[in-house]
Protein backbone atom coordinates (compact mmCIF):
# COMPACT_ATOMS: atom_id res chain seq x y z
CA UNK A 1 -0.37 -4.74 21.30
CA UNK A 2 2.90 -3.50 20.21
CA UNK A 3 3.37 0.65 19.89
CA UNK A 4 5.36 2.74 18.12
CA UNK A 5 5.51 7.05 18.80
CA UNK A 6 7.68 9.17 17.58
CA UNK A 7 9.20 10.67 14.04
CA UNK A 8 9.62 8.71 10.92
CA UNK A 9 10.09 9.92 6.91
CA UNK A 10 7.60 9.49 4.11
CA UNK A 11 9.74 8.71 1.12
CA UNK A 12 7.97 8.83 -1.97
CA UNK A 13 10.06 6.82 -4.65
CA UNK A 14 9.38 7.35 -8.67
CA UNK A 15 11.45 4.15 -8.88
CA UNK A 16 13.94 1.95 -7.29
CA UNK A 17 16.51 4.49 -7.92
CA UNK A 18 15.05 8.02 -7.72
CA UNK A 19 13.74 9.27 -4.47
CA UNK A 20 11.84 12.65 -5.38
CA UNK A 21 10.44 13.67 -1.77
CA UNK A 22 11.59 12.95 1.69
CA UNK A 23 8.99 14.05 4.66
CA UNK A 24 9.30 14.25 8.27
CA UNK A 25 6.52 13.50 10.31
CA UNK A 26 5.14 12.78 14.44
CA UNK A 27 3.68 8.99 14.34
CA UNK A 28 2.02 6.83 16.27
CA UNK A 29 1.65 3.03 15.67
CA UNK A 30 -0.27 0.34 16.58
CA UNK A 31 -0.07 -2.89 15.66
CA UNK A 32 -2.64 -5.45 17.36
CA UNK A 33 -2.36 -8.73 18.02
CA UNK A 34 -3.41 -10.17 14.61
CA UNK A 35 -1.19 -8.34 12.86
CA UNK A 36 -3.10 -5.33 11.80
CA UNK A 37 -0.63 -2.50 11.15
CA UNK A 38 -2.58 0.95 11.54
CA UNK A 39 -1.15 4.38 12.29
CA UNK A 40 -1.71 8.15 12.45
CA UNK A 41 0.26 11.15 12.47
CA UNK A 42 0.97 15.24 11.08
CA UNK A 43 3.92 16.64 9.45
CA UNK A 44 6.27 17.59 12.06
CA UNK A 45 6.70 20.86 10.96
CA UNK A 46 4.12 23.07 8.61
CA UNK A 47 5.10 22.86 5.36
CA UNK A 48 5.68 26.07 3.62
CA UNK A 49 4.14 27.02 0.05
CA UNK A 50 6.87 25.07 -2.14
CA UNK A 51 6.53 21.62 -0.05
CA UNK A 52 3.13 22.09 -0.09
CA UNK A 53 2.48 21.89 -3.61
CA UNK A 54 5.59 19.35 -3.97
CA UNK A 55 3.42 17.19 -1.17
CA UNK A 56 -0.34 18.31 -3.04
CA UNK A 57 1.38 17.49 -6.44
CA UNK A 58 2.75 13.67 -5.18
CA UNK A 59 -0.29 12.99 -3.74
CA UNK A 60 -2.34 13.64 -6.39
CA UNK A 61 -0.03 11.00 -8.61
CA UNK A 62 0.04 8.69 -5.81
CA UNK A 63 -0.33 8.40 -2.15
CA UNK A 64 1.54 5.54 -1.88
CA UNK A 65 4.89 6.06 0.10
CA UNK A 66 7.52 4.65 1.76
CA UNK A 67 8.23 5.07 5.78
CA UNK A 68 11.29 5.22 7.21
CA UNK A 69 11.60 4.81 11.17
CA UNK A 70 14.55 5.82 13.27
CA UNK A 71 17.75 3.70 12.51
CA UNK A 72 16.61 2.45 9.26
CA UNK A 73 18.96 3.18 6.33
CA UNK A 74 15.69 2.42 3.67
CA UNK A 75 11.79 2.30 4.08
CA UNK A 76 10.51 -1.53 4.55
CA UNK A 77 6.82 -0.90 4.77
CA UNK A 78 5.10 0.57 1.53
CA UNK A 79 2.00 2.50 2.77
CA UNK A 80 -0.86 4.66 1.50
CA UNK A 81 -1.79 8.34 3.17
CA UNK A 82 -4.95 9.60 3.39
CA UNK A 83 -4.93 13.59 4.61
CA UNK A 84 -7.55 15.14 6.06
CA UNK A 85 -8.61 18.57 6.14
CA UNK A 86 -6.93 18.92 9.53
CA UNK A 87 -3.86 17.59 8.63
CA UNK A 88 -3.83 14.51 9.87
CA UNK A 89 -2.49 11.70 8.38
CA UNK A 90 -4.02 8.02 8.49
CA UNK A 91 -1.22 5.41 7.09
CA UNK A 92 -2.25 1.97 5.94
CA UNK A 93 -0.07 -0.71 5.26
CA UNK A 94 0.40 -1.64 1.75
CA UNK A 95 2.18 -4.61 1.12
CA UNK A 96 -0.03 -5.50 -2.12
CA UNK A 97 0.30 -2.68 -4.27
CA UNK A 98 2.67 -3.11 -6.85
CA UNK A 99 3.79 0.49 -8.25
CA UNK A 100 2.39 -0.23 -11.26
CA UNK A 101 -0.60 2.60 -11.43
CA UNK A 102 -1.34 3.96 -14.33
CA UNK A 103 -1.06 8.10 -14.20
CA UNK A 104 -2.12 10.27 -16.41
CA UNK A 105 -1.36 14.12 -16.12
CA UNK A 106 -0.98 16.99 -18.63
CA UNK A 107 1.54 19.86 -18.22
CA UNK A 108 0.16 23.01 -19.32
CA UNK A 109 1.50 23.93 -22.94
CA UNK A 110 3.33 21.10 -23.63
CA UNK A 111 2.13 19.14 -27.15
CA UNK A 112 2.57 15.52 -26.91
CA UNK A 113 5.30 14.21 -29.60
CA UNK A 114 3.38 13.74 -33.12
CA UNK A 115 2.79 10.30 -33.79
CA UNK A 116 1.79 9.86 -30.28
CA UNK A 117 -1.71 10.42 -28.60
């Protein structure tokens, strides 16, 4: 079984381009002998009330990031986060997903364009 501990970045991309959120956090990874890519880990430090909501906010779109691991330029490895109430993260790889979620959100007080619903 091969191990990983230490920091890595969540990124969380709105495209191939545009980066909105970069995260620091303490991991540990496993990855067995089959393959099976699971890890754990907490912010490494609290965030305060702005990166909170930033963090809330993105993963209420989607919790789908990018990590980034020590001497990496780019994140390779697209995974979801689950947090729980303690704050600990649970990352699962995932290679599948393809970006293409559909969202929906409304922004207080803002009125759609007319002609479109």
């Amino acid at each position: 079984m091969d191990r990983f501990a230490g920091q890595a970045r969540l990124e969380w991309w709105a495209n191939h381009a545009t980066c909105l959120e970069k995260y620091d956090i303490d991991i540990t990874v496993t990855v067995d002998a089959v393959g099976t890519w699971r890890a754990t880990g907490r912010h490494a430090k609290a965030l305060d009330t702005t990166q909170r909501e930033g963090w809330d906010f993105l993963m209420g779109m989607d919790p789908h990031f990018s990590i980034v691991f020590p001497g990496e330029a780019n994140g390779g490895i697209l995974v979801r986060v689950f947090e729980s109430e303690d704050g600990t993260l649970t990352l699962t790889e995932a290679p599948d997903w393809d970006g293409l979620g559909s969202i929906t959100f409304d922004l207080p007080g803002v009125q759609p364009p007319k002609g479109r619903n």
